[in-house]
Protein backbone atom coordinates (compact mmCIF):
# COMPACT_ATOMS: atom_id res chain seq x y z
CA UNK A 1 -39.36 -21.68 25.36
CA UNK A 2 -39.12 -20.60 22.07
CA UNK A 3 -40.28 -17.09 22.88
CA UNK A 4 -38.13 -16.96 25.26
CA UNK A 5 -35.27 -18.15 23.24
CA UNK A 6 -36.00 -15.06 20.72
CA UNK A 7 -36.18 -12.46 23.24
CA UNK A 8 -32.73 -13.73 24.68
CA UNK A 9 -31.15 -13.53 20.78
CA UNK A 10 -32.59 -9.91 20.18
CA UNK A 11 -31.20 -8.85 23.75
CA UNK A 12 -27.74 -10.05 23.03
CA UNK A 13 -27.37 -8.40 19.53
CA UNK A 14 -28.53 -5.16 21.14
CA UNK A 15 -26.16 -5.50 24.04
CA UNK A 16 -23.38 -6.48 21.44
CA UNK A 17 -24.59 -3.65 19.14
CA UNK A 18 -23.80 -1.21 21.84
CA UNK A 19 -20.58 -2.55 22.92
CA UNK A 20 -19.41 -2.49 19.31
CA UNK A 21 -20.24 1.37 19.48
CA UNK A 22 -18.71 2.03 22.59
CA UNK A 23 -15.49 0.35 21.51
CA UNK A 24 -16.05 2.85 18.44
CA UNK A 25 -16.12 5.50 21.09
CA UNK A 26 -13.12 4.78 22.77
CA UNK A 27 -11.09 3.99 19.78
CA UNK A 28 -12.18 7.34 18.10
CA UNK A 29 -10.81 9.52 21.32
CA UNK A 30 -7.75 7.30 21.49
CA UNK A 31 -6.71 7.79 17.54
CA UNK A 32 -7.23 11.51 18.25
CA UNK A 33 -5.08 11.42 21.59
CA UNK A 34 -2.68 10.19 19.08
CA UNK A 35 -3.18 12.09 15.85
CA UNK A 36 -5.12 15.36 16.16
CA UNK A 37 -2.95 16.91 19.47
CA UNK A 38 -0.23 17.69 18.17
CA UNK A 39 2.83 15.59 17.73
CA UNK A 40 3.70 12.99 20.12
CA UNK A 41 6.61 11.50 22.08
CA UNK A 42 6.08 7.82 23.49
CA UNK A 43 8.77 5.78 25.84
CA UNK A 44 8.39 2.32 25.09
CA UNK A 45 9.12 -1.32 25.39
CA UNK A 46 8.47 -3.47 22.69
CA UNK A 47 8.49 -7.39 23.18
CA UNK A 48 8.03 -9.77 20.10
CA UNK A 49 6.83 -13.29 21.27
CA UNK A 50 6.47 -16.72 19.43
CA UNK A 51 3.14 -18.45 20.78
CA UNK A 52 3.63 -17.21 24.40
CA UNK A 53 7.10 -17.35 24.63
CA UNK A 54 9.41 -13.81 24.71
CA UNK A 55 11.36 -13.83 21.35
CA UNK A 56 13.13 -10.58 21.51
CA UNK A 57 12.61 -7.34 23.50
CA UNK A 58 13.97 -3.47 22.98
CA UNK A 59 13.10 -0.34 24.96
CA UNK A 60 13.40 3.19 23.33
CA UNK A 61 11.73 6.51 22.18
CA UNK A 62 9.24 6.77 19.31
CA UNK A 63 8.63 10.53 18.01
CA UNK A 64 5.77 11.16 15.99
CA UNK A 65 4.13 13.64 14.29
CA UNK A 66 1.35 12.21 11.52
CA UNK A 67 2.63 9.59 9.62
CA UNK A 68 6.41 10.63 10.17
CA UNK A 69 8.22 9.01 12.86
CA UNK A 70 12.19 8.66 14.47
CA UNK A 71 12.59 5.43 16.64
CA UNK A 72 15.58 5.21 18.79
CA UNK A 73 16.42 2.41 20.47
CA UNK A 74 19.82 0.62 21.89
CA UNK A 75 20.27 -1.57 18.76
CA UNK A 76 18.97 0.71 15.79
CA UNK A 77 17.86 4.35 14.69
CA UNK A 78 15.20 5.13 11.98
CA UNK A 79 13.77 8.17 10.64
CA UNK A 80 10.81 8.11 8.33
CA UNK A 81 9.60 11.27 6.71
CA UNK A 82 6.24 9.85 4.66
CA UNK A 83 7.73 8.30 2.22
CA UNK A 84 11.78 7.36 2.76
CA UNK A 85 12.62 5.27 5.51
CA UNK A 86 16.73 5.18 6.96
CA UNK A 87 17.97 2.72 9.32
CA UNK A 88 21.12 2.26 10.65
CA UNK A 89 22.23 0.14 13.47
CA UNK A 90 23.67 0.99 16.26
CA UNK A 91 28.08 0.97 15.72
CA UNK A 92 27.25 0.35 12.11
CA UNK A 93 28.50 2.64 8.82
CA UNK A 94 25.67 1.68 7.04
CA UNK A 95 22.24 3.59 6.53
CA UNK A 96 19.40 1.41 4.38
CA UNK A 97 17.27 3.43 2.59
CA UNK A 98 14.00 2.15 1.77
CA UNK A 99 10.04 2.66 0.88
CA UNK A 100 7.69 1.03 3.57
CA UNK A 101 4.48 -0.11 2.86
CA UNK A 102 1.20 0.03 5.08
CA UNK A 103 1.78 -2.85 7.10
CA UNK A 104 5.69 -2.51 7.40
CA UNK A 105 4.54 0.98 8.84
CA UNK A 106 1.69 -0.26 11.15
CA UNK A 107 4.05 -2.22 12.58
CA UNK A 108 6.54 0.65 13.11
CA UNK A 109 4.25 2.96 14.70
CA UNK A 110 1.34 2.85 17.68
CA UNK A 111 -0.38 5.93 16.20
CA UNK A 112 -1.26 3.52 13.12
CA UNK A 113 -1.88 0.47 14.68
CA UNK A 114 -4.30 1.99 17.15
CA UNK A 115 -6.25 3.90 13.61
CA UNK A 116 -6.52 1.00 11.84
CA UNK A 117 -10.10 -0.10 13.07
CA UNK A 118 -11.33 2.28 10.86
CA UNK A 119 -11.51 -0.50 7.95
CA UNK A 120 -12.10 -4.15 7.92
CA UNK A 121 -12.39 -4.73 12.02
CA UNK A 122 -15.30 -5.96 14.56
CA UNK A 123 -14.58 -4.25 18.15
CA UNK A 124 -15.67 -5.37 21.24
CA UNK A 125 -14.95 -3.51 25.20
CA UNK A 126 -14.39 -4.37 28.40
CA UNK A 127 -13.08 -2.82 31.52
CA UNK A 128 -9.65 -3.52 33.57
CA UNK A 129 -6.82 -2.15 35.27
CA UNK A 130 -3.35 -1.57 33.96
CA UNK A 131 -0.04 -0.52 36.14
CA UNK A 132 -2.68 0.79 38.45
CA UNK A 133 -4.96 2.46 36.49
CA UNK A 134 -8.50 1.74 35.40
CA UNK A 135 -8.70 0.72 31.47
CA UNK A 136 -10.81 0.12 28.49
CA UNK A 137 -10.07 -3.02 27.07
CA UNK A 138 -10.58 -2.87 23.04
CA UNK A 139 -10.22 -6.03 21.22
CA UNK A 140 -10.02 -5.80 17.48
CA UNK A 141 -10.94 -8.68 15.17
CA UNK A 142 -10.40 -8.39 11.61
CA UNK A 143 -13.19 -9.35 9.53
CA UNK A 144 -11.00 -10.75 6.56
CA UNK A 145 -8.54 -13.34 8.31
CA UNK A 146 -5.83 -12.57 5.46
CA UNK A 147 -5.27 -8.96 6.93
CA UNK A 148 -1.92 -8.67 8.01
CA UNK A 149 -3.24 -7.47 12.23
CA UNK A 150 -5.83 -10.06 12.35
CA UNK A 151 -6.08 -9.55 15.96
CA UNK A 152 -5.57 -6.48 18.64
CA UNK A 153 -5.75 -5.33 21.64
CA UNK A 154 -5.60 -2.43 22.99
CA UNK A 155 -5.35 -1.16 26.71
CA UNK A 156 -6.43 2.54 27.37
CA UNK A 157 -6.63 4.96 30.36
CA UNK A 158 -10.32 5.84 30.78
CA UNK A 159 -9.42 9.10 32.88
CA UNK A 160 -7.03 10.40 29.60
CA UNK A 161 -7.54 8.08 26.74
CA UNK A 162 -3.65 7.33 26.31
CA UNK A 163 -2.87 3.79 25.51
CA UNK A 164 -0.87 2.22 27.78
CA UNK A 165 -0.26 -1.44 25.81
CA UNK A 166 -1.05 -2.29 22.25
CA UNK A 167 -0.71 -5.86 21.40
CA UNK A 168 -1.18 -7.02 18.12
CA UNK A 169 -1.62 -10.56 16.51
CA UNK A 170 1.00 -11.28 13.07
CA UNK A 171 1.23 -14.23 11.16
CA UNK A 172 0.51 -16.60 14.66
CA UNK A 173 3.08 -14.37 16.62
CA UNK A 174 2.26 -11.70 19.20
CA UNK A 175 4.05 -8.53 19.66
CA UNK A 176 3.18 -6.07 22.89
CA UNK A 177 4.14 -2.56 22.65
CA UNK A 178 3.60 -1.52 26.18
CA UNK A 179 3.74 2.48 26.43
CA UNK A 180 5.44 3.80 29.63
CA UNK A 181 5.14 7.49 29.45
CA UNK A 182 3.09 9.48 26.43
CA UNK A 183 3.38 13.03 25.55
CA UNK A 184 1.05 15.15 22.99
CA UNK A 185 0.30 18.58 21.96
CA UNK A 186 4.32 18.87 20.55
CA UNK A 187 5.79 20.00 17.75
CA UNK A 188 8.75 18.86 16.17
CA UNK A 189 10.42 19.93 13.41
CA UNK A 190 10.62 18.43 9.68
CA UNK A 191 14.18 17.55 9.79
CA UNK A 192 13.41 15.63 13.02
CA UNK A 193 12.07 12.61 10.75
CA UNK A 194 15.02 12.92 8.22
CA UNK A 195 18.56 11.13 8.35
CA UNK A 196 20.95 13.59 9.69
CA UNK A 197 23.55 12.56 6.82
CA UNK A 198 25.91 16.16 7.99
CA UNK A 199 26.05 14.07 11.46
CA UNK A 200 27.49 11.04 9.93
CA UNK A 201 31.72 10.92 7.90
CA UNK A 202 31.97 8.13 5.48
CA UNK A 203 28.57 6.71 5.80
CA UNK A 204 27.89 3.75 3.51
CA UNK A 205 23.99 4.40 1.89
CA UNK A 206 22.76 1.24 0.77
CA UNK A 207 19.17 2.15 -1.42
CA UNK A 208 17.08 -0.68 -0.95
CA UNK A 209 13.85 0.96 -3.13
């Protein structure tokens, strides 16, 4: 019995061992689907919940290219070119101006939240099927529960290695960013990711930094 209770121990941290590295596997193609083909336009809708129920839900366009990004959606545009962040709402005269950090940025864009496994996360994988397509399944744990994303997961297309839904565990709240079309291998320009302030009469900057 004993025996046989060792042998059944060494064959599950082997088969966990290599799930861990194909989750690396998949995660590694996705974050270059995202980061190292060019610049990327995603369609998305984004649903914040509170335990399981909706709390708020917006649909829009993210563009990205690195860590830059412009988000559009019915309520608010933002631009963010590395470093400055602008936001205005929608029918407002108002632009804030502000630095985000790490997390405020992880939240902001998919291209980061699917990278950050790279530090501080156990993976697991499992196989589904999403909008009728057959996915990996990642699930992200993070190893130090005070991390901001202690939990994520992340559904991707095993014939192309887009993601198709990200969801992602904050503070005991859940927010899904489901992905309904993705485009790569684009190029947009600098200014793209910088308030258009020539666009705007009597706009109201309020610095934040």
């Amino acid at each position: 019995m004993r025996k046989f209770f060792i042998s059944y121990c060494l064959f599950l941290l082997v088969s966990l061992s290599a799930s861990s590295q194909n989750a690396r596997k998949v995660l590694d193609a996705t974050a270059a689907c995202m980061t190292q083909s060019g610049d990327v336009k995603v369609k998305f809708k984004a649903t914040q919940f509170s335990g399981t129920t909706p709390q708020g839900e917006a649909t829009g366009t993210l563009l990205i290219s690195g860590n830059k990004l412009q988000m559009t959606t019915d309520e608010i545009s933002t631009w963010y070119d590395g470093k400055t962040q602008w936001s205005m709402m929608k029918g407002s005269n108002e632009v804030n101006i502000s630095e985000p950090d790490e997390e405020e940025q992880a939240a902001m864009n998919p291209a980061k939240l699917v990278s950050i496994y790279k530090n501080g996360y156990r993976y697991s994988i499992t196989e589904s099927s999403l909008r009728g397509k057959t996915t990996y399944v990642v699930t992200l744990q993070a190893k130090n529960r005070k991390t901001a994303f202690n939990y994520i997961i992340i559904d991707v297309d095993k014939a192309t290695y887009q993601p198709l839904c990200i969801r992602a565990k904050r503070d005991g709240d859940w927010m899904r960013l489901s992905i309904l079309s993705f485009e790569n291998k684009l190029s947009f320009p600098d200014h793209t990711f910088q308030f258009p302030i020539k666009d705007y009469q009597n706009i109201e900057m309020i610095d934040l930094r």
